[in-house]
C-alpha atoms as a PDB file:
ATOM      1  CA  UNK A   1     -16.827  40.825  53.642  1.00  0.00           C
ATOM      2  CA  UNK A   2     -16.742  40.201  49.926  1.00  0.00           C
ATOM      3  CA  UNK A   3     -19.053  39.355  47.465  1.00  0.00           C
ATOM      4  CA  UNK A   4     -18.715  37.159  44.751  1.00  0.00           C
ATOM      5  CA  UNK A   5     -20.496  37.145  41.816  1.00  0.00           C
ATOM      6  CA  UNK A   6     -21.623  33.935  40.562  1.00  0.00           C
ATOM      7  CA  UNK A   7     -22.006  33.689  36.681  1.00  0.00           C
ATOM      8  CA  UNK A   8     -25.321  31.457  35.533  1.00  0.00           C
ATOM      9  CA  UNK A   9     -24.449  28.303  33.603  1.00  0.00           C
ATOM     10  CA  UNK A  10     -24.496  29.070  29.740  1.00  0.00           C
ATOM     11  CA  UNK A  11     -27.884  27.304  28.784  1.00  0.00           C
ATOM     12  CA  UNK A  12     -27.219  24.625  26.209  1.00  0.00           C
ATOM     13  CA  UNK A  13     -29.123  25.743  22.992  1.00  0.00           C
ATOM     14  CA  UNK A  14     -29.373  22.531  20.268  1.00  0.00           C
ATOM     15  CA  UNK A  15     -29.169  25.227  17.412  1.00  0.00           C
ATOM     16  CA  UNK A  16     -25.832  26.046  18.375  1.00  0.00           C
ATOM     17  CA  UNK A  17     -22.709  23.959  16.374  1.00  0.00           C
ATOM     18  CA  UNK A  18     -21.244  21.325  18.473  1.00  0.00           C
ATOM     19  CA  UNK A  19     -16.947  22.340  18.410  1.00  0.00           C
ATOM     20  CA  UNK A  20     -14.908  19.359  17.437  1.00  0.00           C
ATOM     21  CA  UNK A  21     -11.728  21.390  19.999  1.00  0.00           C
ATOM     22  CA  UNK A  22     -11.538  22.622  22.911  1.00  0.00           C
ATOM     23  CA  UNK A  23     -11.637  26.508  23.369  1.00  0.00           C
ATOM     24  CA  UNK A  24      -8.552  27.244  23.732  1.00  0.00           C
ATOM     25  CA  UNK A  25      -7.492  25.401  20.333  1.00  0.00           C
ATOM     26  CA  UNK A  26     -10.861  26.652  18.310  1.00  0.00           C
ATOM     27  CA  UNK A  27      -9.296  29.223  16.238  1.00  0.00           C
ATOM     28  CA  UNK A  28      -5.838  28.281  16.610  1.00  0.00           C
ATOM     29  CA  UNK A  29      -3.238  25.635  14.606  1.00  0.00           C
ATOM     30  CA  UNK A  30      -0.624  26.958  12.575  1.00  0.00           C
ATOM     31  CA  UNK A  31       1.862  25.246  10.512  1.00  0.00           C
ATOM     32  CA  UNK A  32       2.566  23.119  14.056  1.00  0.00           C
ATOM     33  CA  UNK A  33      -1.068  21.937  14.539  1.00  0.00           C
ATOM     34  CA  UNK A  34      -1.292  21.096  10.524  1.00  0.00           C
ATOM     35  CA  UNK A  35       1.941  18.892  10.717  1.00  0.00           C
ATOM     36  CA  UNK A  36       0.295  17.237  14.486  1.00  0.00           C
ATOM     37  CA  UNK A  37      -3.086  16.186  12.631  1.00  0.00           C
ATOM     38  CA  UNK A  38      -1.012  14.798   9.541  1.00  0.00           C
ATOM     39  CA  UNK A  39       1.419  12.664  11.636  1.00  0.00           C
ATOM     40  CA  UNK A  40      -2.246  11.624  13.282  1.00  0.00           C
ATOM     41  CA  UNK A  41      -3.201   9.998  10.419  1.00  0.00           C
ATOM     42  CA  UNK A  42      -0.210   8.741   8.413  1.00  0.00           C
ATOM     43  CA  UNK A  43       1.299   6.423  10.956  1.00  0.00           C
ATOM     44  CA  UNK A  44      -1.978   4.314  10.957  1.00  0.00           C
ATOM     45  CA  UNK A  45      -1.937   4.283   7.318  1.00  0.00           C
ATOM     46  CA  UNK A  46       1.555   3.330   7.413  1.00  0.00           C
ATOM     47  CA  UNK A  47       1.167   0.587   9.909  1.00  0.00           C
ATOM     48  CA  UNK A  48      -2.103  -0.934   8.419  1.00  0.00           C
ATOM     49  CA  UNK A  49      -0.319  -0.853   4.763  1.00  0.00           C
ATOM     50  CA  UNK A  50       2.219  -2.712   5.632  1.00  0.00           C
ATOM     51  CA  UNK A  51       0.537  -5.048   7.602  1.00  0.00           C
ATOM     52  CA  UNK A  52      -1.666  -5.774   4.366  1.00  0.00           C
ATOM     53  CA  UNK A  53       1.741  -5.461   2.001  1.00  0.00           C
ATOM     54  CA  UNK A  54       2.645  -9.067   3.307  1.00  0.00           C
ATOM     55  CA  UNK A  55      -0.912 -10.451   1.697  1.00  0.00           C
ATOM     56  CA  UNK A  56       0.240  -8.721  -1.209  1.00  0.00           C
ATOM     57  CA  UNK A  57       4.161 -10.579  -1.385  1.00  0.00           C
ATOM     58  CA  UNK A  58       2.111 -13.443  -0.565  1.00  0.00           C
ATOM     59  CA  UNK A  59      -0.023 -13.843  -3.723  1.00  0.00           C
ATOM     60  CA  UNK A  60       3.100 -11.767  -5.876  1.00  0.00           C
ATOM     61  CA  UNK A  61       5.063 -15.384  -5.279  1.00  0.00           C
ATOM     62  CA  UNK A  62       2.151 -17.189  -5.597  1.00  0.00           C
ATOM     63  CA  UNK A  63       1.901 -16.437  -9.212  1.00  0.00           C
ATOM     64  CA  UNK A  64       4.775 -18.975  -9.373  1.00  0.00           C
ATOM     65  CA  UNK A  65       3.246 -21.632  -7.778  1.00  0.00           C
ATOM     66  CA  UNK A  66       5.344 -21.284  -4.264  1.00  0.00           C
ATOM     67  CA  UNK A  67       5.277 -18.835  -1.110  1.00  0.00           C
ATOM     68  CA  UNK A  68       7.654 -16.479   0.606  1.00  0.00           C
ATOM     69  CA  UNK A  69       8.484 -18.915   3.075  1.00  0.00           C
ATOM     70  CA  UNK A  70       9.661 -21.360  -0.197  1.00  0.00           C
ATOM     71  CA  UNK A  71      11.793 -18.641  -1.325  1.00  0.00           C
ATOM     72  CA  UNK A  72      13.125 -17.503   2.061  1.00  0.00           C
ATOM     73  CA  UNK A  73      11.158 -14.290   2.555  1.00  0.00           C
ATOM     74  CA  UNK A  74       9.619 -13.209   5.979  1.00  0.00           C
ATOM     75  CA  UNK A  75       8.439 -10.564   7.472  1.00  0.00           C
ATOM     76  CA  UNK A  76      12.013  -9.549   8.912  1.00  0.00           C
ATOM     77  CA  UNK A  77      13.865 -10.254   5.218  1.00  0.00           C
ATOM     78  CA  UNK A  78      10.938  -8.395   3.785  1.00  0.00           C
ATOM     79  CA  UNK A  79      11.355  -5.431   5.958  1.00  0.00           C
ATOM     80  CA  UNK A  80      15.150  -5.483   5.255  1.00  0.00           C
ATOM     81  CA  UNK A  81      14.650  -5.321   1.025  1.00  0.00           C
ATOM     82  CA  UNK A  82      11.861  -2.256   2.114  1.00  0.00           C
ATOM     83  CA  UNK A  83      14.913  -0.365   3.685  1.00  0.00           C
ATOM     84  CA  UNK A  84      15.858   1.203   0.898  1.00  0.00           C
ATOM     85  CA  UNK A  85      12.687   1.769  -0.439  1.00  0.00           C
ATOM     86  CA  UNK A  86      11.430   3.397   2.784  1.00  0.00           C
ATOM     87  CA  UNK A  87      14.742   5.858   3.371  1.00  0.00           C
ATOM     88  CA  UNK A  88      13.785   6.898  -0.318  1.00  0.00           C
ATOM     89  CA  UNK A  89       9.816   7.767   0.422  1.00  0.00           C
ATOM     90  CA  UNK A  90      10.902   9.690   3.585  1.00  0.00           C
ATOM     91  CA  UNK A  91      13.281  11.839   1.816  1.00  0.00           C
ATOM     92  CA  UNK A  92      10.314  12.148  -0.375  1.00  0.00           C
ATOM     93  CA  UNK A  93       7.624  12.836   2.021  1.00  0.00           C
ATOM     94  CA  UNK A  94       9.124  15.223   4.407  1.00  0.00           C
ATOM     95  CA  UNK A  95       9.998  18.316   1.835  1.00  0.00           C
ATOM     96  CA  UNK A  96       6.368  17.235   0.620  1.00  0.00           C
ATOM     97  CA  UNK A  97       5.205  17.670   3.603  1.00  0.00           C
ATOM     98  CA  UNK A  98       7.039  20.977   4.291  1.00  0.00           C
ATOM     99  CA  UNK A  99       5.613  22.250   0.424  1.00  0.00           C
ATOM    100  CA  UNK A 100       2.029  21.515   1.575  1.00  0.00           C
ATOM    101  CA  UNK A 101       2.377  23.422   5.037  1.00  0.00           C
ATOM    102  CA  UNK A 102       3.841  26.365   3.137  1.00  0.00           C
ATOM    103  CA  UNK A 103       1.263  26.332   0.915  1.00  0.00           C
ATOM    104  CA  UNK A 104      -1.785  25.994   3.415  1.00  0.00           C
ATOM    105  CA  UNK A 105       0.151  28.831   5.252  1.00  0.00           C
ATOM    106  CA  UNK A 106       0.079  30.986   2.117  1.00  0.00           C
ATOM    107  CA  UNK A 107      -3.114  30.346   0.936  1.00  0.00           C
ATOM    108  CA  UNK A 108      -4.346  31.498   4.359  1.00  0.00           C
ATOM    109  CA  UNK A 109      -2.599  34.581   4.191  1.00  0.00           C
ATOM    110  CA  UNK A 110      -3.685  35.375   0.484  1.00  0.00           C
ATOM    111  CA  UNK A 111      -7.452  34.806   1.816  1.00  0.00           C
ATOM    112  CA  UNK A 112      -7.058  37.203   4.895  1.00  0.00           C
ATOM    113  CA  UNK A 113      -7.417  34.220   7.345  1.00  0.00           C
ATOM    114  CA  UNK A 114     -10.670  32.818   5.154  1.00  0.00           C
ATOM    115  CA  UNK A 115      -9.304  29.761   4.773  1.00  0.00           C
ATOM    116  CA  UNK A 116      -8.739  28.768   8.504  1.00  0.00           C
ATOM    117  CA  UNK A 117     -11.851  30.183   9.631  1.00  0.00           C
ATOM    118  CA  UNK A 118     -13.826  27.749   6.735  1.00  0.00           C
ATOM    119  CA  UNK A 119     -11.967  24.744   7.655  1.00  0.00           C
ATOM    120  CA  UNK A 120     -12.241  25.758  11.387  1.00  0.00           C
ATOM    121  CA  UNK A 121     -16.037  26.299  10.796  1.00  0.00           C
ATOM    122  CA  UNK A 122     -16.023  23.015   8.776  1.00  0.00           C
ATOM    123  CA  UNK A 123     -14.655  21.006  11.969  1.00  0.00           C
ATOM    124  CA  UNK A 124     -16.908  22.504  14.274  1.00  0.00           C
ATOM    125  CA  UNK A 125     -20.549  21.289  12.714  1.00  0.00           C
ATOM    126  CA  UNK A 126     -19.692  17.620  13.036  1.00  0.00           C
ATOM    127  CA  UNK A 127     -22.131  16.292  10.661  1.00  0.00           C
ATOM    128  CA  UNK A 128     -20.238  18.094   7.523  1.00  0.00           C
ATOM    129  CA  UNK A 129     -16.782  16.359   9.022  1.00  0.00           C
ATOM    130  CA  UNK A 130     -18.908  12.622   9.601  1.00  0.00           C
ATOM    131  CA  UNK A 131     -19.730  12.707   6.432  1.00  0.00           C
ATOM    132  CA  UNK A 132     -16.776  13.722   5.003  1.00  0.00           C
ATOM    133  CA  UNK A 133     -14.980  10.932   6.382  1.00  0.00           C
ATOM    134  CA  UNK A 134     -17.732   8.411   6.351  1.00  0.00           C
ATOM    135  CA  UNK A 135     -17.437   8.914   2.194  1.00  0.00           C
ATOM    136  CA  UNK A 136     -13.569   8.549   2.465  1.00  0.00           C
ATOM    137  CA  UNK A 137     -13.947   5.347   4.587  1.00  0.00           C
ATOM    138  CA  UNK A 138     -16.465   4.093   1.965  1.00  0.00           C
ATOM    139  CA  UNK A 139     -14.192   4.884  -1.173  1.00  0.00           C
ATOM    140  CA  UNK A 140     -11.580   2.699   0.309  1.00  0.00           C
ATOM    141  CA  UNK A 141     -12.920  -0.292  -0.024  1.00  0.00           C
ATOM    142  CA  UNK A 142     -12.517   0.137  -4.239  1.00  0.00           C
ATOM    143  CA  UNK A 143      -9.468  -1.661  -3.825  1.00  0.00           C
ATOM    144  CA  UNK A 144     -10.752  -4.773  -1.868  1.00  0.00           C
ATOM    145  CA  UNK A 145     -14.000  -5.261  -4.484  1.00  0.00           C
ATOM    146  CA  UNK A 146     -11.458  -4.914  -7.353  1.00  0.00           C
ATOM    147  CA  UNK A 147     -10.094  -8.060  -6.133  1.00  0.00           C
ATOM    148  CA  UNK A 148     -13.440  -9.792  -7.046  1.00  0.00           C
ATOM    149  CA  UNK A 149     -14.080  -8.088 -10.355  1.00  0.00           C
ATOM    150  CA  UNK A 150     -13.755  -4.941 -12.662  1.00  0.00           C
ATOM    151  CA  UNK A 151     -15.709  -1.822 -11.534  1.00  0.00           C
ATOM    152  CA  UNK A 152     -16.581   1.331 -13.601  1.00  0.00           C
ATOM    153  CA  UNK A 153     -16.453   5.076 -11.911  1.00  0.00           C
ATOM    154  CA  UNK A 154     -20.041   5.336 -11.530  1.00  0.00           C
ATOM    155  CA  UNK A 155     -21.096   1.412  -9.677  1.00  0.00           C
ATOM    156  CA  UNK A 156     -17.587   2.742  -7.263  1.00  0.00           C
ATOM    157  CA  UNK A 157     -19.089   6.315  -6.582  1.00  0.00           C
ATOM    158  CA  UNK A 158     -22.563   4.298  -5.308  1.00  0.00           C
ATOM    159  CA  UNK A 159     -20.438   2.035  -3.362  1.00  0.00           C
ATOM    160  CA  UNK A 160     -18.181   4.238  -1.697  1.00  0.00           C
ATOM    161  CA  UNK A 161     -21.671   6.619  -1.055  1.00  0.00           C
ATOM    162  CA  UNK A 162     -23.818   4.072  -0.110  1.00  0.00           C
ATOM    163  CA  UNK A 163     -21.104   2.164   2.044  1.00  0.00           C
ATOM    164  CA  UNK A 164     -20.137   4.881   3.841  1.00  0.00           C
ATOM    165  CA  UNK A 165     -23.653   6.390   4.602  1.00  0.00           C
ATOM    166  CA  UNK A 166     -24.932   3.303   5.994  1.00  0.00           C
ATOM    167  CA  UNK A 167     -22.126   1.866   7.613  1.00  0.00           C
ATOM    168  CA  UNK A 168     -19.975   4.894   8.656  1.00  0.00           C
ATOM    169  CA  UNK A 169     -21.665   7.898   8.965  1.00  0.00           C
ATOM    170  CA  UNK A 170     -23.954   7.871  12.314  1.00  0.00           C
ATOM    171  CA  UNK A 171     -21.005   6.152  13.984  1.00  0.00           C
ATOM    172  CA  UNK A 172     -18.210   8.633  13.240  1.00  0.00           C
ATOM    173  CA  UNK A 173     -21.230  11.114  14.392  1.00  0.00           C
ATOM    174  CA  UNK A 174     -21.780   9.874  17.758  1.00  0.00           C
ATOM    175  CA  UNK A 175     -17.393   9.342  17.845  1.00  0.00           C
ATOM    176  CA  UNK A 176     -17.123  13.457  17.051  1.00  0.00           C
ATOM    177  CA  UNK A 177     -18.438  14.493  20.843  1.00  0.00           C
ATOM    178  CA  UNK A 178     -15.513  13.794  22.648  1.00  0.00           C
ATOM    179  CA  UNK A 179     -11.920  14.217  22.096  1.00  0.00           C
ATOM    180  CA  UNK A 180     -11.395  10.868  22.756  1.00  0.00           C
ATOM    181  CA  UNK A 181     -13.716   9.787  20.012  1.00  0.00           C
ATOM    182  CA  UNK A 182     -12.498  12.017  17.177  1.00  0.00           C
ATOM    183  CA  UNK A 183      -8.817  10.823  17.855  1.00  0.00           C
ATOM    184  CA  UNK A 184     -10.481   6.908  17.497  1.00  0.00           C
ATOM    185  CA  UNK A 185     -12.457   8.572  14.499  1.00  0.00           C
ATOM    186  CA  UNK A 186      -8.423   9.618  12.721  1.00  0.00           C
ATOM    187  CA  UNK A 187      -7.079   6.104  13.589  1.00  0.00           C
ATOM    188  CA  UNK A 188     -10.229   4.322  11.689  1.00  0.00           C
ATOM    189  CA  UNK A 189      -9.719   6.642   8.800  1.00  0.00           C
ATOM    190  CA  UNK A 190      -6.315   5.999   9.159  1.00  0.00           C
ATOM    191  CA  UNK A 191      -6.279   2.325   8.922  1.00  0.00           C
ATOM    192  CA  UNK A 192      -9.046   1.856   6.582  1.00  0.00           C
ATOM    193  CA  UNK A 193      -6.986   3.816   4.043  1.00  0.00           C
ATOM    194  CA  UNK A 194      -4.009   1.779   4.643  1.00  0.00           C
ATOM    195  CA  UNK A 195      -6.094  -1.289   3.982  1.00  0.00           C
ATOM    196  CA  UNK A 196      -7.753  -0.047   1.028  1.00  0.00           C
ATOM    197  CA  UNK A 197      -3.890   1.328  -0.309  1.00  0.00           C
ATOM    198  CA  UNK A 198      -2.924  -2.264   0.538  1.00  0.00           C
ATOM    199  CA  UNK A 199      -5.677  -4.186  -1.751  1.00  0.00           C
ATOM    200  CA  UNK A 200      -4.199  -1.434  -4.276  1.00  0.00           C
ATOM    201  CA  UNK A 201      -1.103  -2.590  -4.021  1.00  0.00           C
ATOM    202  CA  UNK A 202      -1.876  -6.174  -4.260  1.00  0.00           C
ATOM    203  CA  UNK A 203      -3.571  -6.154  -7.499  1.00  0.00           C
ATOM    204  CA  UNK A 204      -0.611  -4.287  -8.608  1.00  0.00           C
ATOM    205  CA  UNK A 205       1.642  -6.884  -7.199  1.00  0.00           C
ATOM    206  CA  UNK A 206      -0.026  -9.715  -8.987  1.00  0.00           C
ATOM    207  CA  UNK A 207      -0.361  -7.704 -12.247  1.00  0.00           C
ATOM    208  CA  UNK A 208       3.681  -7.067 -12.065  1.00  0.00           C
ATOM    209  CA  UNK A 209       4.374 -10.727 -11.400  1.00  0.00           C
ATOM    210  CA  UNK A 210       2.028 -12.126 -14.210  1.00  0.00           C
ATOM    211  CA  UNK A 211       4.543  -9.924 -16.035  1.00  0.00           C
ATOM    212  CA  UNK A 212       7.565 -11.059 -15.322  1.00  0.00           C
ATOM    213  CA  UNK A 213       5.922 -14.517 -15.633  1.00  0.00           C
ATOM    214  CA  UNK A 214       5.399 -13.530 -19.195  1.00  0.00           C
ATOM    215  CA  UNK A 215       8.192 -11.197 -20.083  1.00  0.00           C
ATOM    216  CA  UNK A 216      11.026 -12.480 -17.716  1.00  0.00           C
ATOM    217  CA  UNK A 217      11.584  -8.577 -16.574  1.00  0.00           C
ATOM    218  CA  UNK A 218      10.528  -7.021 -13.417  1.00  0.00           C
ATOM    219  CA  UNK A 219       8.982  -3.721 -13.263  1.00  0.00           C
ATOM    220  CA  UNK A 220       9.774  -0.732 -10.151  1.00  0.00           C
ATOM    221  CA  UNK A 221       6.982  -1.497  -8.196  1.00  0.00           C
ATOM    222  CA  UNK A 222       8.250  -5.055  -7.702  1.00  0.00           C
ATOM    223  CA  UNK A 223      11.737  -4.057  -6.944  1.00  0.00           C
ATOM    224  CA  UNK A 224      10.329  -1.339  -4.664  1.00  0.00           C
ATOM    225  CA  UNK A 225       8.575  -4.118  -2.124  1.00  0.00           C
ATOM    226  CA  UNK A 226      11.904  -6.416  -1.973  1.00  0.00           C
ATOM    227  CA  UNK A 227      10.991  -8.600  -5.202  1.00  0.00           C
ATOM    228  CA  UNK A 228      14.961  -9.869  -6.841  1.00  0.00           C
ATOM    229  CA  UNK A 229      15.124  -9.762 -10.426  1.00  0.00           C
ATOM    230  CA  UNK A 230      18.403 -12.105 -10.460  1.00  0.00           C
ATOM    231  CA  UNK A 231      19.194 -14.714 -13.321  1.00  0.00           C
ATOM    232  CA  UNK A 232      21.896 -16.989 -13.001  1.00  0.00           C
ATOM    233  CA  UNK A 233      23.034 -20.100 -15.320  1.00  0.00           C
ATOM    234  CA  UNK A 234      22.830 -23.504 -13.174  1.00  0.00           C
ATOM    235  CA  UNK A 235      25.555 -25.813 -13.090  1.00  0.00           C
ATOM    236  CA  UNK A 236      25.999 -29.259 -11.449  1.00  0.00           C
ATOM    237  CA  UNK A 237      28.637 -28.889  -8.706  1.00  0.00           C
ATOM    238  CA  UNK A 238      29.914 -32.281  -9.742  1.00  0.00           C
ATOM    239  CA  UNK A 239      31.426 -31.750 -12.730  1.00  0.00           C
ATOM    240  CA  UNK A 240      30.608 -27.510 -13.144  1.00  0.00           C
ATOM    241  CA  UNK A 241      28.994 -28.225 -16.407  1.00  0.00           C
ATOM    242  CA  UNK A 242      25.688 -25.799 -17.145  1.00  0.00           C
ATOM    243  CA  UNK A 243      22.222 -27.716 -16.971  1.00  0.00           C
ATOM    244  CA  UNK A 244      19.099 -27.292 -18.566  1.00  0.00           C
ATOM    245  CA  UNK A 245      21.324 -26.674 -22.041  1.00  0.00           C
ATOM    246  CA  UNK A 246      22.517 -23.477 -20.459  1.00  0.00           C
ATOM    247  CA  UNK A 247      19.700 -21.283 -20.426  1.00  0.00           C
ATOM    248  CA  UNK A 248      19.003 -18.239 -18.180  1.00  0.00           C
ATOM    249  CA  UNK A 249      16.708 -19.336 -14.750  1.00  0.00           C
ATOM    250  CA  UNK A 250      15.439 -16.902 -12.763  1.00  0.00           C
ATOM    251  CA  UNK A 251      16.399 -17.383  -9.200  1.00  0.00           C
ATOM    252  CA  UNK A 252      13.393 -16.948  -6.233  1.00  0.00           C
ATOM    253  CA  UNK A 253      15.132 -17.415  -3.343  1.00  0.00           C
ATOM    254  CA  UNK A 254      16.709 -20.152  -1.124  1.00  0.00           C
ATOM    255  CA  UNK A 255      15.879 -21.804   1.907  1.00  0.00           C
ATOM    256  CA  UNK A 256      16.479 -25.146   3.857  1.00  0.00           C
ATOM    257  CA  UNK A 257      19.338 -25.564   2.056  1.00  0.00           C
ATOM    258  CA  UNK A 258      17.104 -25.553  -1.802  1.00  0.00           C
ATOM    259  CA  UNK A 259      17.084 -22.875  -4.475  1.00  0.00           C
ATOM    260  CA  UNK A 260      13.703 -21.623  -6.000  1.00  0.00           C
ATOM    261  CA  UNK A 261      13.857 -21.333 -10.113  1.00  0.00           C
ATOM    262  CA  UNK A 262      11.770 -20.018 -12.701  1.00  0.00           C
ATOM    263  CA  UNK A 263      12.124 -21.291 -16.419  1.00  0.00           C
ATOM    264  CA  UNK A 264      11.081 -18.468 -18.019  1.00  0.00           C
ATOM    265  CA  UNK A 265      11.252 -20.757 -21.561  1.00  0.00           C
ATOM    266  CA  UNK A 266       9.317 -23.719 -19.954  1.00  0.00           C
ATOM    267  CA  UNK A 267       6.975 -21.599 -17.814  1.00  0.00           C
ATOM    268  CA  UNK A 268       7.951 -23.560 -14.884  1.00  0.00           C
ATOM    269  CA  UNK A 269       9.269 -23.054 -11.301  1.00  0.00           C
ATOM    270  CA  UNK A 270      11.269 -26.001  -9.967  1.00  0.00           C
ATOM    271  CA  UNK A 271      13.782 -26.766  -7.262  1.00  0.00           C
ATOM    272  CA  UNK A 272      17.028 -27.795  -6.680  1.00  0.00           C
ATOM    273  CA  UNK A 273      19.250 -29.179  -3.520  1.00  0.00           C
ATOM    274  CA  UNK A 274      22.040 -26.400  -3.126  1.00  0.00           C
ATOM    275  CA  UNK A 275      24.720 -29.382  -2.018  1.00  0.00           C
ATOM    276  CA  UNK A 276      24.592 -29.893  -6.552  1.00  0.00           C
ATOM    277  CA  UNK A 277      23.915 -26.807  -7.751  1.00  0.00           C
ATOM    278  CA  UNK A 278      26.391 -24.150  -8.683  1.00  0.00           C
ATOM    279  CA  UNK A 279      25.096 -20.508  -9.443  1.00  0.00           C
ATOM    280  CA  UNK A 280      27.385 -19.251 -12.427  1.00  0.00           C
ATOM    281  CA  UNK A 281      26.995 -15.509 -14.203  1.00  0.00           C
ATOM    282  CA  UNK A 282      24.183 -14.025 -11.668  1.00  0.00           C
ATOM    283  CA  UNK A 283      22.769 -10.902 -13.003  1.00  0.00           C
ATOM    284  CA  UNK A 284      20.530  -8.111 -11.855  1.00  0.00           C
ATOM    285  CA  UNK A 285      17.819  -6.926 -14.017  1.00  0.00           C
ATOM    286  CA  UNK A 286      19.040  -8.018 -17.562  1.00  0.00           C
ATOM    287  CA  UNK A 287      17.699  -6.013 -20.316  1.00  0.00           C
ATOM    288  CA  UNK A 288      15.527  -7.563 -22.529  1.00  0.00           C
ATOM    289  CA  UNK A 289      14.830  -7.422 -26.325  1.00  0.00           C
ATOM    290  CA  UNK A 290      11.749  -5.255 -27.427  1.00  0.00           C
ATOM    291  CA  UNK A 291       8.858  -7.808 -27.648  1.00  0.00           C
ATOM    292  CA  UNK A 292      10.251 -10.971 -25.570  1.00  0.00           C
ATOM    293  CA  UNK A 293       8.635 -13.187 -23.711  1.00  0.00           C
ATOM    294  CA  UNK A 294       8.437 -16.166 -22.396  1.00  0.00           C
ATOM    295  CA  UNK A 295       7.199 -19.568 -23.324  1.00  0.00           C
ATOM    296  CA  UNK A 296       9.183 -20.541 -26.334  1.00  0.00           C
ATOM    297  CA  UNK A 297      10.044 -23.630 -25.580  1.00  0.00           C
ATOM    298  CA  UNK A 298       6.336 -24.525 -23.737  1.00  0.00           C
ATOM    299  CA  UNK A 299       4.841 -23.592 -26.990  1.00  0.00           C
ATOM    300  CA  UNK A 300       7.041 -25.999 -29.120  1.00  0.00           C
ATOM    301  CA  UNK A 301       6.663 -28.851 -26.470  1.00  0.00           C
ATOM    302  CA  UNK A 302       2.888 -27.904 -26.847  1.00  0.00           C
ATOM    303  CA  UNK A 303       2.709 -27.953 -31.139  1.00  0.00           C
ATOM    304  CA  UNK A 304       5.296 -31.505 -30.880  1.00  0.00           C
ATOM    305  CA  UNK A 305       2.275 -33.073 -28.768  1.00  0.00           C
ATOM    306  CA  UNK A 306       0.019 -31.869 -30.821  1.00  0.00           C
ATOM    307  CA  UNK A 307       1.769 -33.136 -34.535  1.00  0.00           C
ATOM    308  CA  UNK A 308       2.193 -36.693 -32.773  1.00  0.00           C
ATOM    309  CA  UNK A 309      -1.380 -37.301 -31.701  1.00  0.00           C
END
């Protein structure tokens, strides 16, 4: 008859680091694992910035007085323009990716392993990696307070610590004892830098079309999210004779059967039916003069009211 030897229970000692893996990963990774935990925690970054990139179009068009849906823009049309744009940042991001494996790989070999074993021993004392992230989470939010006024380095640093101490901190604690809770912890973290990208990307939206309000010229970041920097002359379809004495109109966009214009000399954005219009010489991102702008013909409307009161 044999004997089997049962092995006492490991007594659970509160000095001892909690892991944030399992045993059989603790210690382990590689270039594979590295690439796993990135793809983690872009495609909720991805998702949640271009969920917020719509606000952004929104108030980019709003500058003008109208909305996408005036100027025949939706999410579907708006995800068509970002083709290009997002074929270009994945040709981008995968040989950046591939750089940044091969040099996490070779700064672990130049260290002897010492860089593994500190970011292993980094992961498994969960407050270090709470806080960590509860600091990241808190620095995101820079972008959304911009949109209510200007904020130096130092008031941001005491938001994003203070922020993400009090609201973030404890939480992503408590998330880090279970697997299940640090994956939730990545798709937070994930999302709440998407968001704060986002608000980033709105103020630069804005900023860009207050720009071309001014300057009648488009800069890359607005033909990056879909914005058209097209000018055409305007003709009645009657007769094909130019309107508005002939002058360059920026077009918006079309829809129910109306274009969208922008006088860049009157500072204006009007309409017209499409049945008695006639687009004539359409171009794409016309160069401009050094120092133009708009308003020439606002500002002598504006100093002919003023000499006849």
């Amino acid at each position: 008859m044999s004997s089997h030897r049962i092995s006492p229970e490991r007594p659970y000692s509160p000095e001892a680091p909690e892991s944030d893996a399992p045993e059989e990963q603790e210690g382990g990774g590689g270039v594979m694992a590295l690439l796993e935990r990135i793809g983690s925690v872009v495609v909720p970054i991805a998702v949640a910035l271009y969920a917020v990139l719509y606000i952004g179009v929104e108030q980019m068009y709003g500058v003008f007085g109208v909305n996408p849906q005036q100027v025949g823009v939706d999410q579907s049309v708006l995800l068509g323009r970002l083709t290009s744009t997002l074929v270009l940042l994945l040709l981008i991001a995968l040989p950046l990716l591939g750089v940044l494996a091969g040099l996490g790989w070779l700064i672990d070999k130049l260290t002897g392993g010492g860089a593994n074993r500190l970011f292993q021993g980094a992961r498994k004392r969960p407050w270090i990696a709470a806080t960590l992230a509860a600091l990241w989470c808190g620095a995101t939010y820079w972008g959304i307070f911009r949109m209510f006024g200007t904020l130096d380095l130092f008031v941001m640093v005491v938001v994003a610590v203070g922020l993400g101490v009090l609201a973030f901190l404890i939480p992503f604690r408590l998330l880090r004892r279970k697997p299940v809770g640090r994956a939730g912890t990545k798709v937070i973290i994930g999302g709440l830098t998407g968001v704060g990208l986002g608000f980033v990307l709105i103020l630069s939206l804005i900023e860009g079309a207050v720009q071309v309000q001014e300057t009648g010229q488009a800069n890359e970041l607005l033909s990056a999210v879909g914005f058209q920097d097209q000018w055409t002359i305007v003709k009645n379809a009657e007769d094909d004779k130019p309107l508005y004495d002939g002058r360059w109109m920026m077009l918006l966009g079309e829809s129910d059967g109306t274009y969208v214009m922008y006088d860049c000399d009157k500072l204006e954005t009007f309409r017209r039916p499409m049945e008695t219009t006639n687009l004539s010489r359409i171009q794409l991102d016309p160069e401009r003069r050094e120092g133009f702008t708009c308003g020439d013909l606002a500002e002598q409307d504006t100093a002919q009211q003023g000499d006849g009161s």
